[in-house]
Structure formats: C-alpha cells, structure tokens
PDB file of N, CA and C in Angstrom:
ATOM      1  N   UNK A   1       0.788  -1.194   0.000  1.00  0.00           N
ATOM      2  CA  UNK A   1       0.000   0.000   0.000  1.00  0.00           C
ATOM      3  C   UNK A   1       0.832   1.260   0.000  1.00  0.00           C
ATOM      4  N   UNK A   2       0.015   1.999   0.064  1.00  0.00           N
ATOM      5  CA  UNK A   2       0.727   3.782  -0.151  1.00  0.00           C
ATOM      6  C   UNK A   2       1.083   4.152   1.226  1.00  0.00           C
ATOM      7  N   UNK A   3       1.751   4.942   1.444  1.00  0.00           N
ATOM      8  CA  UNK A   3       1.854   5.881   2.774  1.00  0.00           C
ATOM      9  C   UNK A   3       0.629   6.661   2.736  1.00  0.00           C
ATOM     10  N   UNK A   4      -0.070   7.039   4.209  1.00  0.00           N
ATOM     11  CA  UNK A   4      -0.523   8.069   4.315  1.00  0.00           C
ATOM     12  C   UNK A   4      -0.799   9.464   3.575  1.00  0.00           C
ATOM     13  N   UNK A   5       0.740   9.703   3.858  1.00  0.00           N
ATOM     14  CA  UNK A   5       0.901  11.188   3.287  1.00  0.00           C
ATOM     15  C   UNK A   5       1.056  11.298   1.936  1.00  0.00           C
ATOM     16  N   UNK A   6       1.403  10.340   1.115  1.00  0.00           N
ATOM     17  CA  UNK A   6       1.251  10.047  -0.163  1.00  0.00           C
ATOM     18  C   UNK A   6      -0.047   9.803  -0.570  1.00  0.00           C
ATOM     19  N   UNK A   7      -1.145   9.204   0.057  1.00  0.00           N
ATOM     20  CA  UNK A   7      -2.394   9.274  -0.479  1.00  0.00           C
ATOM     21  C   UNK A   7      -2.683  10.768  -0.202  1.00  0.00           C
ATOM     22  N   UNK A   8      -2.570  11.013   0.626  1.00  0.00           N
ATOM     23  CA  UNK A   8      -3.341  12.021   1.262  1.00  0.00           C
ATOM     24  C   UNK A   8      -2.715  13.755   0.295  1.00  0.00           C
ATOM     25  N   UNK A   9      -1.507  13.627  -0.381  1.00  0.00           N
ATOM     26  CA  UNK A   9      -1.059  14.326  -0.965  1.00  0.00           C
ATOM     27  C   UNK A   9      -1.853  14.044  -2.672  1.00  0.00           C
ATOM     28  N   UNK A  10      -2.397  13.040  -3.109  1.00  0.00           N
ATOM     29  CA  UNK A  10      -2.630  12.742  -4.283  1.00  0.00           C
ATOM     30  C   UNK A  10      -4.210  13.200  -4.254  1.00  0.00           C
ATOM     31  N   UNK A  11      -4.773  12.831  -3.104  1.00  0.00           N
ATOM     32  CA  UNK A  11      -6.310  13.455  -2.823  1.00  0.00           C
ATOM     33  C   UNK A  11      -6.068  15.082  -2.732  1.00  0.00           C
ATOM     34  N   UNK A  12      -5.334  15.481  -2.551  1.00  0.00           N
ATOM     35  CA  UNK A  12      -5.614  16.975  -2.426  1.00  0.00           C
ATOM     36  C   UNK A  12      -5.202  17.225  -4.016  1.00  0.00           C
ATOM     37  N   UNK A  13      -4.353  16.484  -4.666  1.00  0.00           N
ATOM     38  CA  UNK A  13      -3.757  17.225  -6.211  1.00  0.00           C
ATOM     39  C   UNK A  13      -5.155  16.801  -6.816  1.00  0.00           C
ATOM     40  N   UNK A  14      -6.155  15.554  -6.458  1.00  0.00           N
ATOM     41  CA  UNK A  14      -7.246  15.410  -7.467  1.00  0.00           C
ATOM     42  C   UNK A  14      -8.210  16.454  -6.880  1.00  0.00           C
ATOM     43  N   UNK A  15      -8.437  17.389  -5.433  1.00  0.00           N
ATOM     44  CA  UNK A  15      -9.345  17.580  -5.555  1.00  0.00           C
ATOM     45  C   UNK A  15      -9.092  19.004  -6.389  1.00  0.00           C
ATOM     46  N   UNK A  16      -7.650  19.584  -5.578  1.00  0.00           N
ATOM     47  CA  UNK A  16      -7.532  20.887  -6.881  1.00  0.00           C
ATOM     48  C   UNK A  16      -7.867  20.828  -8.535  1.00  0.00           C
ATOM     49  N   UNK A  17      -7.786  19.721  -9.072  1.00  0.00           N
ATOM     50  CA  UNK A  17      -7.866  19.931 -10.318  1.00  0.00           C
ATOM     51  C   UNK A  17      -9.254  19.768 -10.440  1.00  0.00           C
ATOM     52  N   UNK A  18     -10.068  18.530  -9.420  1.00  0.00           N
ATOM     53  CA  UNK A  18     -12.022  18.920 -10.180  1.00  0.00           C
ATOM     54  C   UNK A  18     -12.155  20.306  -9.838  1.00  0.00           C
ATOM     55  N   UNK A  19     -11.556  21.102  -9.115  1.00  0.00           N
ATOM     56  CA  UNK A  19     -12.135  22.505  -8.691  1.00  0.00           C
ATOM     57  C   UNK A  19     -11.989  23.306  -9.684  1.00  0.00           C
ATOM     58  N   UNK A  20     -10.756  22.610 -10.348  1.00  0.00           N
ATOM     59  CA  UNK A  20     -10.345  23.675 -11.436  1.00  0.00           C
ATOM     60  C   UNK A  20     -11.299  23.622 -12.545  1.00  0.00           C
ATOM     61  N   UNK A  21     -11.542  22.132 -12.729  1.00  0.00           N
ATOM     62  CA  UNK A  21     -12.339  21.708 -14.084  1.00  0.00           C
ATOM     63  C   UNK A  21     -13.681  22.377 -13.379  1.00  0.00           C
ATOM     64  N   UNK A  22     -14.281  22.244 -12.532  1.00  0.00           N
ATOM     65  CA  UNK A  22     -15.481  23.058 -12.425  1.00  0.00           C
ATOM     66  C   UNK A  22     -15.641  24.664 -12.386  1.00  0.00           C
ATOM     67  N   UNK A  23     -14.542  25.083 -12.462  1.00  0.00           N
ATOM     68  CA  UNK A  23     -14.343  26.380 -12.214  1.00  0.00           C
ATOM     69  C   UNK A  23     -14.306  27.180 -14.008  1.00  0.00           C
ATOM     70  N   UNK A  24     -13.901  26.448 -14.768  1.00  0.00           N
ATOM     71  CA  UNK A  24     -13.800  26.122 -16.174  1.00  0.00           C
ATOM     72  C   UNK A  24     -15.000  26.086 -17.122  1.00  0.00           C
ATOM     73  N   UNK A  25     -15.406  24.774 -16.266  1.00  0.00           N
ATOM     74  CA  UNK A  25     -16.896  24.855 -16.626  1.00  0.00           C
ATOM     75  C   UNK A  25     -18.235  25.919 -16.320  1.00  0.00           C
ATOM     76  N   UNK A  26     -17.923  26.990 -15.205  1.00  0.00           N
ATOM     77  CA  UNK A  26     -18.804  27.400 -15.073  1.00  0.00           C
ATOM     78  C   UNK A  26     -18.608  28.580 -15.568  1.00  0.00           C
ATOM     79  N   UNK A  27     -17.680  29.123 -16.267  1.00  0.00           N
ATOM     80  CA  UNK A  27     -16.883  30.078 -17.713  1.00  0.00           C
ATOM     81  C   UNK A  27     -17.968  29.890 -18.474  1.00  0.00           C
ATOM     82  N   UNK A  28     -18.474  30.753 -19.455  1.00  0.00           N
ATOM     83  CA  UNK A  28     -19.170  30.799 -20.325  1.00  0.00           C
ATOM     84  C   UNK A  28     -17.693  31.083 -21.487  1.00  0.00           C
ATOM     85  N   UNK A  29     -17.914  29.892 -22.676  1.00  0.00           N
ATOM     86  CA  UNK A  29     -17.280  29.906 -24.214  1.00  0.00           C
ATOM     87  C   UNK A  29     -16.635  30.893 -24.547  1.00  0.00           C
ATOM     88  N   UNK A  30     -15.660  31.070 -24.617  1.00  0.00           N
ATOM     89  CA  UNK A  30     -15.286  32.533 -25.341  1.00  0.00           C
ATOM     90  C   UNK A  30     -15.379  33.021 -26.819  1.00  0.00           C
ATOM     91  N   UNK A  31     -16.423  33.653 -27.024  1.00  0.00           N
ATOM     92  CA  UNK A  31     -16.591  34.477 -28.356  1.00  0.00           C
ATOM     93  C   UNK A  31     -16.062  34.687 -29.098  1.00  0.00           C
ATOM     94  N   UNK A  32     -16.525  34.201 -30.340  1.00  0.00           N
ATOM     95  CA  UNK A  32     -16.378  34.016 -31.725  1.00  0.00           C
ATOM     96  C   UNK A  32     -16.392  35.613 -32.238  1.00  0.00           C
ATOM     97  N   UNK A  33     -15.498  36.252 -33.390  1.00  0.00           N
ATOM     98  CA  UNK A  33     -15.855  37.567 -33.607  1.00  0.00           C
ATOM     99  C   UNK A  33     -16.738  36.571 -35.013  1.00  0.00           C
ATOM    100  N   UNK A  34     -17.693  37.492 -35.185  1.00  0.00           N
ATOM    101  CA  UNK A  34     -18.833  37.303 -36.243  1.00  0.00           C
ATOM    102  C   UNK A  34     -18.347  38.365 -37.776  1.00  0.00           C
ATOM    103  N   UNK A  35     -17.964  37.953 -38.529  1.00  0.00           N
ATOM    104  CA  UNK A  35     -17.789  38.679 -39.554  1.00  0.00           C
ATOM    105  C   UNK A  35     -18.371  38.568 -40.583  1.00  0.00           C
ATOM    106  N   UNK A  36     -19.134  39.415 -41.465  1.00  0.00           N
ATOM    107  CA  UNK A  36     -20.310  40.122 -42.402  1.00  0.00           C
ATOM    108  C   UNK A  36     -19.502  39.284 -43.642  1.00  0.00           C
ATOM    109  N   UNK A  37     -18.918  39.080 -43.503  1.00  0.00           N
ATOM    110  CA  UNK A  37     -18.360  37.851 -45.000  1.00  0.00           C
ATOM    111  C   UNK A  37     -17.862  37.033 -44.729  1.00  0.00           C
ATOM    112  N   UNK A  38     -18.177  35.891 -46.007  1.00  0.00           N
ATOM    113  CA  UNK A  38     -17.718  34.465 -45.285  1.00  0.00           C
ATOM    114  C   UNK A  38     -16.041  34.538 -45.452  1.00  0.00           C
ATOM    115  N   UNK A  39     -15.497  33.253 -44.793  1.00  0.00           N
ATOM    116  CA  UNK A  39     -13.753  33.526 -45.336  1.00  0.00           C
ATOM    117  C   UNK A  39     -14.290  32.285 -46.586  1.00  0.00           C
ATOM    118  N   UNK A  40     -13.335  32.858 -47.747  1.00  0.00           N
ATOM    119  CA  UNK A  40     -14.152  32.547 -49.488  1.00  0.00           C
ATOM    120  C   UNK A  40     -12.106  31.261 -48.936  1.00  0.00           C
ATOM    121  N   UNK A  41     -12.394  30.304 -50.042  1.00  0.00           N
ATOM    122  CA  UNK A  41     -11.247  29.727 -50.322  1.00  0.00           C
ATOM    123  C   UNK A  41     -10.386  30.343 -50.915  1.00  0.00           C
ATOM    124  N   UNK A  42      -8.919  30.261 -50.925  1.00  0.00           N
ATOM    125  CA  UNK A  42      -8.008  30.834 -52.086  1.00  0.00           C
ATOM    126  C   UNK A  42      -8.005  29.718 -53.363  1.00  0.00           C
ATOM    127  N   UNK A  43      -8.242  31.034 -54.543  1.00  0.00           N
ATOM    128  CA  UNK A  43      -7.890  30.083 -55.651  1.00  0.00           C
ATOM    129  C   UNK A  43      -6.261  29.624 -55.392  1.00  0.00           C
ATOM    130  N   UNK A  44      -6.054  28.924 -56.354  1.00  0.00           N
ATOM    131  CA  UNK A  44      -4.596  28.375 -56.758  1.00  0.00           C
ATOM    132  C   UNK A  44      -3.347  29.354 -57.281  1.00  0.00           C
ATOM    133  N   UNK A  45      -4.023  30.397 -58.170  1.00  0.00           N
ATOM    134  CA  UNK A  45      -3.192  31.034 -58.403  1.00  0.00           C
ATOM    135  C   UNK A  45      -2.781  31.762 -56.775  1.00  0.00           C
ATOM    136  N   UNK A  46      -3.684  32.315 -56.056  1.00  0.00           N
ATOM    137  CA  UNK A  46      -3.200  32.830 -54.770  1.00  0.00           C
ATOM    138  C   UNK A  46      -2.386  32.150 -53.830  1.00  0.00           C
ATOM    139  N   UNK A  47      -2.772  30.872 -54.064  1.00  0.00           N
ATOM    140  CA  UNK A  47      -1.857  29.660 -52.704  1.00  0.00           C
ATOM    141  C   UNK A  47      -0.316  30.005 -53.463  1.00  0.00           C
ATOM    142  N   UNK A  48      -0.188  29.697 -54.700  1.00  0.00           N
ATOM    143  CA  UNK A  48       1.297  29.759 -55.183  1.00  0.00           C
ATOM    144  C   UNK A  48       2.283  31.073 -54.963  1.00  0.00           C
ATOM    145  N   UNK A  49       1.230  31.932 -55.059  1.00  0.00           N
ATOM    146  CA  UNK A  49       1.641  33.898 -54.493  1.00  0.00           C
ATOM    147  C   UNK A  49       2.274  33.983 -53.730  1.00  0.00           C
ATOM    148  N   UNK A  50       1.197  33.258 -52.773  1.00  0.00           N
ATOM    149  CA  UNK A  50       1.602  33.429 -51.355  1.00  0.00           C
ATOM    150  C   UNK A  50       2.539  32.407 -51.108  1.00  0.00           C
ATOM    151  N   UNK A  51       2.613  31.449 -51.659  1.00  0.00           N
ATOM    152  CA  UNK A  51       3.774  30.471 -51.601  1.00  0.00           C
ATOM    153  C   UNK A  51       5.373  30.584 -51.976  1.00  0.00           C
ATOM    154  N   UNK A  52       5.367  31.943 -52.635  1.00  0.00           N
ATOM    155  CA  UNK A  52       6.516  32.584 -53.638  1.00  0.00           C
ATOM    156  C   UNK A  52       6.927  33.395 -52.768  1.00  0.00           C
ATOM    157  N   UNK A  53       5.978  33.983 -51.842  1.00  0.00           N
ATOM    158  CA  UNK A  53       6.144  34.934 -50.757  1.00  0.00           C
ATOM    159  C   UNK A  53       7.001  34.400 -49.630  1.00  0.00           C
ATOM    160  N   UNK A  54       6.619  33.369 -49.388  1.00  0.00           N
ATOM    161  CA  UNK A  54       6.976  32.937 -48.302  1.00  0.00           C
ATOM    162  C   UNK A  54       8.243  32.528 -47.991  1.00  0.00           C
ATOM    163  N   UNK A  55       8.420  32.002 -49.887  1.00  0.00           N
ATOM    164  CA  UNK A  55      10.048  31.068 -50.004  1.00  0.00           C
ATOM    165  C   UNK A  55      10.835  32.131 -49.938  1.00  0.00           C
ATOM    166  N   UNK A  56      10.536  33.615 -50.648  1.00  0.00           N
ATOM    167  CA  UNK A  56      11.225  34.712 -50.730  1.00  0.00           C
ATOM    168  C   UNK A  56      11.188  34.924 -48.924  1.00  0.00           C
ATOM    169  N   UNK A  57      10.814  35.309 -48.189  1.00  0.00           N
ATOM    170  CA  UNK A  57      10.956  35.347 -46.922  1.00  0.00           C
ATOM    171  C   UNK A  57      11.638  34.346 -45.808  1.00  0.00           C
ATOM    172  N   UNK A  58      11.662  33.387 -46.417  1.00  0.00           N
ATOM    173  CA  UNK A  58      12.590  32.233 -45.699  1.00  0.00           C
ATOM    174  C   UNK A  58      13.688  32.315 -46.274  1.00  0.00           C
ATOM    175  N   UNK A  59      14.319  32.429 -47.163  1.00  0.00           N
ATOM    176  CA  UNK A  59      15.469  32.332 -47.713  1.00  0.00           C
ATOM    177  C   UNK A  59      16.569  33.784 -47.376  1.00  0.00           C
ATOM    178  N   UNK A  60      15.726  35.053 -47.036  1.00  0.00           N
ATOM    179  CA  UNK A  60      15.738  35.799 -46.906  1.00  0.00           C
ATOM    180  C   UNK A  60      16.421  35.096 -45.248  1.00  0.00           C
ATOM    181  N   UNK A  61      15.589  35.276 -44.292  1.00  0.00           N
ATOM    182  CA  UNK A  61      15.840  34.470 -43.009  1.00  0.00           C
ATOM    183  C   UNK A  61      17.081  33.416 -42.858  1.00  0.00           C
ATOM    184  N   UNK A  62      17.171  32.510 -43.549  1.00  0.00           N
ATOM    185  CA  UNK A  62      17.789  31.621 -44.081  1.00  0.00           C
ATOM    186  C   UNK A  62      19.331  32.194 -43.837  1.00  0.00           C
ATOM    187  N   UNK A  63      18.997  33.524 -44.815  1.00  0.00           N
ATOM    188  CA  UNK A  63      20.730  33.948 -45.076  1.00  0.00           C
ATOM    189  C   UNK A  63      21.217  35.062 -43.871  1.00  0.00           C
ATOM    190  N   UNK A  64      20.515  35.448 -43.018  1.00  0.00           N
ATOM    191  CA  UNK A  64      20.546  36.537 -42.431  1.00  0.00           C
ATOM    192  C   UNK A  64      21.058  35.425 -41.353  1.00  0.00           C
ATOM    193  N   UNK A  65      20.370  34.375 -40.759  1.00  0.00           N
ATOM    194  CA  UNK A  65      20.613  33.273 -39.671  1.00  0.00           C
ATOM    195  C   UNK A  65      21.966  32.594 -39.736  1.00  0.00           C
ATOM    196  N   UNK A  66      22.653  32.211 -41.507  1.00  0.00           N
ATOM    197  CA  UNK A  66      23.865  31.566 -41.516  1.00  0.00           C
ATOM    198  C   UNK A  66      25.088  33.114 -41.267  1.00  0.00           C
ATOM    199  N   UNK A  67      24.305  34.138 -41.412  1.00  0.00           N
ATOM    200  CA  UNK A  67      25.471  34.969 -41.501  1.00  0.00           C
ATOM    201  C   UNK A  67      26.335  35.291 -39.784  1.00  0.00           C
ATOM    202  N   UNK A  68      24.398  35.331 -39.369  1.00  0.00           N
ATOM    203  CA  UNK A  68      24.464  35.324 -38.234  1.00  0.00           C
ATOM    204  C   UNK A  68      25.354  34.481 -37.108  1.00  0.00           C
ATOM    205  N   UNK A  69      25.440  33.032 -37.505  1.00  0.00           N
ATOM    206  CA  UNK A  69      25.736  32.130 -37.180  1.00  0.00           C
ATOM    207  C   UNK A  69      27.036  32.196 -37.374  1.00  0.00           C
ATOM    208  N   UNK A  70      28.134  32.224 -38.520  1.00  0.00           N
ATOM    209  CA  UNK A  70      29.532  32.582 -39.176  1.00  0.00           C
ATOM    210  C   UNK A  70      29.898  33.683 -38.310  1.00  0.00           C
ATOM    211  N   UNK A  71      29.189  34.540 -37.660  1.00  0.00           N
ATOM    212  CA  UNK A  71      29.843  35.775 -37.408  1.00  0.00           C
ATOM    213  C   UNK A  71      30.218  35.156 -35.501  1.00  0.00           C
ATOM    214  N   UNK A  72      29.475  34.292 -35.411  1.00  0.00           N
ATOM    215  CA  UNK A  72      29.495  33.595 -33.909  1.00  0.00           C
ATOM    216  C   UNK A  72      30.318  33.258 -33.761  1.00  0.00           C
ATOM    217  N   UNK A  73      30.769  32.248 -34.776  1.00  0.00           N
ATOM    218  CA  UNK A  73      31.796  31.262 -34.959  1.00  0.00           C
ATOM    219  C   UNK A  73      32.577  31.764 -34.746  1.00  0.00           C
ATOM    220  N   UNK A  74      33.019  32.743 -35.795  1.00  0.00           N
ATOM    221  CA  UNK A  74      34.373  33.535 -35.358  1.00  0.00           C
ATOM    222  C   UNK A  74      34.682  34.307 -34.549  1.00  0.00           C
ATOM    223  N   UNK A  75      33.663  34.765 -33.899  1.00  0.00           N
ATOM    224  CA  UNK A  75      33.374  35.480 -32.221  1.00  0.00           C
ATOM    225  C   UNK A  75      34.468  34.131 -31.709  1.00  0.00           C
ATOM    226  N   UNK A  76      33.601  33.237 -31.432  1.00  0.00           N
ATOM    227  CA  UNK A  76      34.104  31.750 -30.524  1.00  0.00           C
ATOM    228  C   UNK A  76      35.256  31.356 -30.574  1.00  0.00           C
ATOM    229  N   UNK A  77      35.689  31.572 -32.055  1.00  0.00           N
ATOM    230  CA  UNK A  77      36.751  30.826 -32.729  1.00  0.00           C
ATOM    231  C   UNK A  77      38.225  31.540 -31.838  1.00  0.00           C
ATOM    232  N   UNK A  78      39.248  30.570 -31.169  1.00  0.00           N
ATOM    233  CA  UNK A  78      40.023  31.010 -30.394  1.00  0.00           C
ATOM    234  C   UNK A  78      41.457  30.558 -30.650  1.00  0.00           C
ATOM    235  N   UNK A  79      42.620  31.204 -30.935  1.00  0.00           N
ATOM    236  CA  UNK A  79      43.927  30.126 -31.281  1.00  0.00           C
ATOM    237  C   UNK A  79      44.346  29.840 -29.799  1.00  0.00           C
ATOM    238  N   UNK A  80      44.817  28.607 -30.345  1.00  0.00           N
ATOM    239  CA  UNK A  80      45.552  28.018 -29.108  1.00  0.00           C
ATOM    240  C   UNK A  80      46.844  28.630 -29.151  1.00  0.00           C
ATOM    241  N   UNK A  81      47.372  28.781 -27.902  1.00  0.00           N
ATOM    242  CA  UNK A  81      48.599  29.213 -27.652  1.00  0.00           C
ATOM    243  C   UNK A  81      49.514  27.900 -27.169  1.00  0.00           C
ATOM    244  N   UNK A  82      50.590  27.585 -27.983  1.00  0.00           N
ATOM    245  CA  UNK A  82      51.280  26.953 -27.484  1.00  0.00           C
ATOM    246  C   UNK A  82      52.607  27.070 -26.572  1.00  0.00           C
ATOM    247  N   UNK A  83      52.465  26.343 -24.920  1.00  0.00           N
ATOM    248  CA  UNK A  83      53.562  26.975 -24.137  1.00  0.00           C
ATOM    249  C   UNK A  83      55.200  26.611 -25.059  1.00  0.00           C
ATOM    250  N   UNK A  84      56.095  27.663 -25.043  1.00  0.00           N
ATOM    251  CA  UNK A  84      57.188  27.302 -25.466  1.00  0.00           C
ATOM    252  C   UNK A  84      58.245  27.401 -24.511  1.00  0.00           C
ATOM    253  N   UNK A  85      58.163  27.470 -23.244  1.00  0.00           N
ATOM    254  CA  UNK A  85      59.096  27.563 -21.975  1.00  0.00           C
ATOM    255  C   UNK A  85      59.605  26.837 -21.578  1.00  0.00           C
ATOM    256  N   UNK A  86      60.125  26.465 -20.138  1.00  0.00           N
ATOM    257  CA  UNK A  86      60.541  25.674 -19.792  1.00  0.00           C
ATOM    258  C   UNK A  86      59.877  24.478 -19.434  1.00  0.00           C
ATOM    259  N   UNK A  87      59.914  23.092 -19.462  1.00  0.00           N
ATOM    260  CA  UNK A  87      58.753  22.510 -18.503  1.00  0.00           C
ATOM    261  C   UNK A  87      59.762  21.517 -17.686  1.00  0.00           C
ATOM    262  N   UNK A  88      58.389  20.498 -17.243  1.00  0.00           N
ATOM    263  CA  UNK A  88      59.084  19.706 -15.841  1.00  0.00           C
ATOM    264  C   UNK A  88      57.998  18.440 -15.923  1.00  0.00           C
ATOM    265  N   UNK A  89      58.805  17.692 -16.537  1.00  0.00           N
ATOM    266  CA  UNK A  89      58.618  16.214 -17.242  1.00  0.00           C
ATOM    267  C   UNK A  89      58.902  15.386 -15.842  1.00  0.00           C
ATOM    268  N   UNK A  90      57.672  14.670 -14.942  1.00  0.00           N
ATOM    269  CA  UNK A  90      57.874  13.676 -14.364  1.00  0.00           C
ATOM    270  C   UNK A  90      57.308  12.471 -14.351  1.00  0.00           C
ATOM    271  N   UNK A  91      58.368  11.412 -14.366  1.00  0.00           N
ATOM    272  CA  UNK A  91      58.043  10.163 -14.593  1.00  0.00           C
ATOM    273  C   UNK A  91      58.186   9.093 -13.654  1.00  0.00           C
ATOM    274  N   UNK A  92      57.146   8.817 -13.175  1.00  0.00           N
ATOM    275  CA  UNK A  92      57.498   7.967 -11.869  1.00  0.00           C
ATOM    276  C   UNK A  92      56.501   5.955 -12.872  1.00  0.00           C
ATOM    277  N   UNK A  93      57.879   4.924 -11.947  1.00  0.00           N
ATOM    278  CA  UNK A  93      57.598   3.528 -12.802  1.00  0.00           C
ATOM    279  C   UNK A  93      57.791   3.134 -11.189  1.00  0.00           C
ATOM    280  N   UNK A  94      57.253   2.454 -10.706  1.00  0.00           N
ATOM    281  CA  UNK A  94      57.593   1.616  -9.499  1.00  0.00           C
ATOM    282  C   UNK A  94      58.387   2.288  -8.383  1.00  0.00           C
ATOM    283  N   UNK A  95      59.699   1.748  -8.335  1.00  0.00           N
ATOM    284  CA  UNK A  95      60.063   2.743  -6.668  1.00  0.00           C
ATOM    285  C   UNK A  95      61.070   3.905  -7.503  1.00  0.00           C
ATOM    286  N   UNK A  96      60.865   3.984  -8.482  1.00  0.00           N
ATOM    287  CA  UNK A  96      61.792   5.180  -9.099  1.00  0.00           C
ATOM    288  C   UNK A  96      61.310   6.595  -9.892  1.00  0.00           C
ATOM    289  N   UNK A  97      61.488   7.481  -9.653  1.00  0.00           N
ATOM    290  CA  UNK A  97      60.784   8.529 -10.122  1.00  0.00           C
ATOM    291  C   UNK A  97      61.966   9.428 -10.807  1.00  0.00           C
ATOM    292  N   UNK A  98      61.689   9.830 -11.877  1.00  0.00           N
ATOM    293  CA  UNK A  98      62.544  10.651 -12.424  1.00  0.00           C
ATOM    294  C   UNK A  98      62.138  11.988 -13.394  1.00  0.00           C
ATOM    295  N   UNK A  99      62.856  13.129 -12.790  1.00  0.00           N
ATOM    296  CA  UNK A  99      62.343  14.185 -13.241  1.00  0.00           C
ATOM    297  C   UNK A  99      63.195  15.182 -14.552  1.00  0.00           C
ATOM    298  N   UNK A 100      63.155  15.544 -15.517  1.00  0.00           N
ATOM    299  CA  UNK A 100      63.478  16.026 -16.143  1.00  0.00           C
ATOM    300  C   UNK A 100      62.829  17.465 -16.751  1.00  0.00           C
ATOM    301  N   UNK A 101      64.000  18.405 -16.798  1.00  0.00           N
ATOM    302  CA  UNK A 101      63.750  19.794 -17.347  1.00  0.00           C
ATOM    303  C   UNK A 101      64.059  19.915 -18.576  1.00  0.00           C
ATOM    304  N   UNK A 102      62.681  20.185 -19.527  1.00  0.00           N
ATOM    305  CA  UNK A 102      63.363  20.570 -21.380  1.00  0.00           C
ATOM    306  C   UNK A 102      63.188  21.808 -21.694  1.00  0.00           C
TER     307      UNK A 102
END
C-alpha cells in the first residue's frame, strides 16, 4: 500500500484539479468575432503567391541566420597558444621517479 501522506497528498492534487475543471466549466465559451463575409477559399493562383512569398521570406531568413551564425563562430573561434618555456617532465615507474627539465 501507499503511505498516508502520499495518499493524502494525491487526494488533495485530485481535488484541486475537479475545482479547477469546475471552475472552467462554469466560464461561459469565449466568443467568436462574427464577420459580415464568409472567409471565401483561395484560388490556386493565390496559394502559389503566397507560396513565392513565403520562399522569398525564408530564404531571406535563411541567409541573415547563416550569416548570423559565421559571425558567432568567429566570435568563438580562439587560437591556441602553445607553451614554449621551460617545462618539468615527471616520470614515476615503481620505486623510481625521475624528473626532467626541457
């Protein structure tokens, strides 16, 4: 079985939500605007218009986003510096350790 407080936590999450759903329900629909002409279909020639429109506007987007993107890159883009100094090479094998400076 459940714990207590685990039922007793799941009865309170169901009763908030019928409160909610009744609270929902007692909302009246929200209104439709009514407009004096019907919406008519688009012919074909219009779907393609607007379809010419659109590609012109994405491509448009398209190039503005990769430029966008290239200009990041090279924001990001960072050379590595390689140390050329002194260093301190240690090598330890069993009971012997040995250190070397290049």
């Amino acid at each position: 079985g459940l714990r207590k407080s685990s039922r007793s936590i799941a009865q309170e999450i169901r009763s908030k939500s019928e409160m909610a759903r009744e609270i929902a329900k007692a909302k009246p629909p929200p209104r439709r605007k009514v407009n004096g002409e019907p919406i008519r279909a688009l012919t074909q020639a219009e779907i393609l218009a607007e379809a010419a429109q659109t590609e012109v506007r994405n491509l448009a987007d398209l190039e503005r986003m990769l430029n966008l993107e290239e200009a990041m890159k090279k924001k990001a883009e960072r050379v590595k510096m390689n140390y050329t100094g002194p260093m301190l090479r240690i090598r330890s094998s069993g009971a012997t350790t040995t250190l070397e400076l290049r």
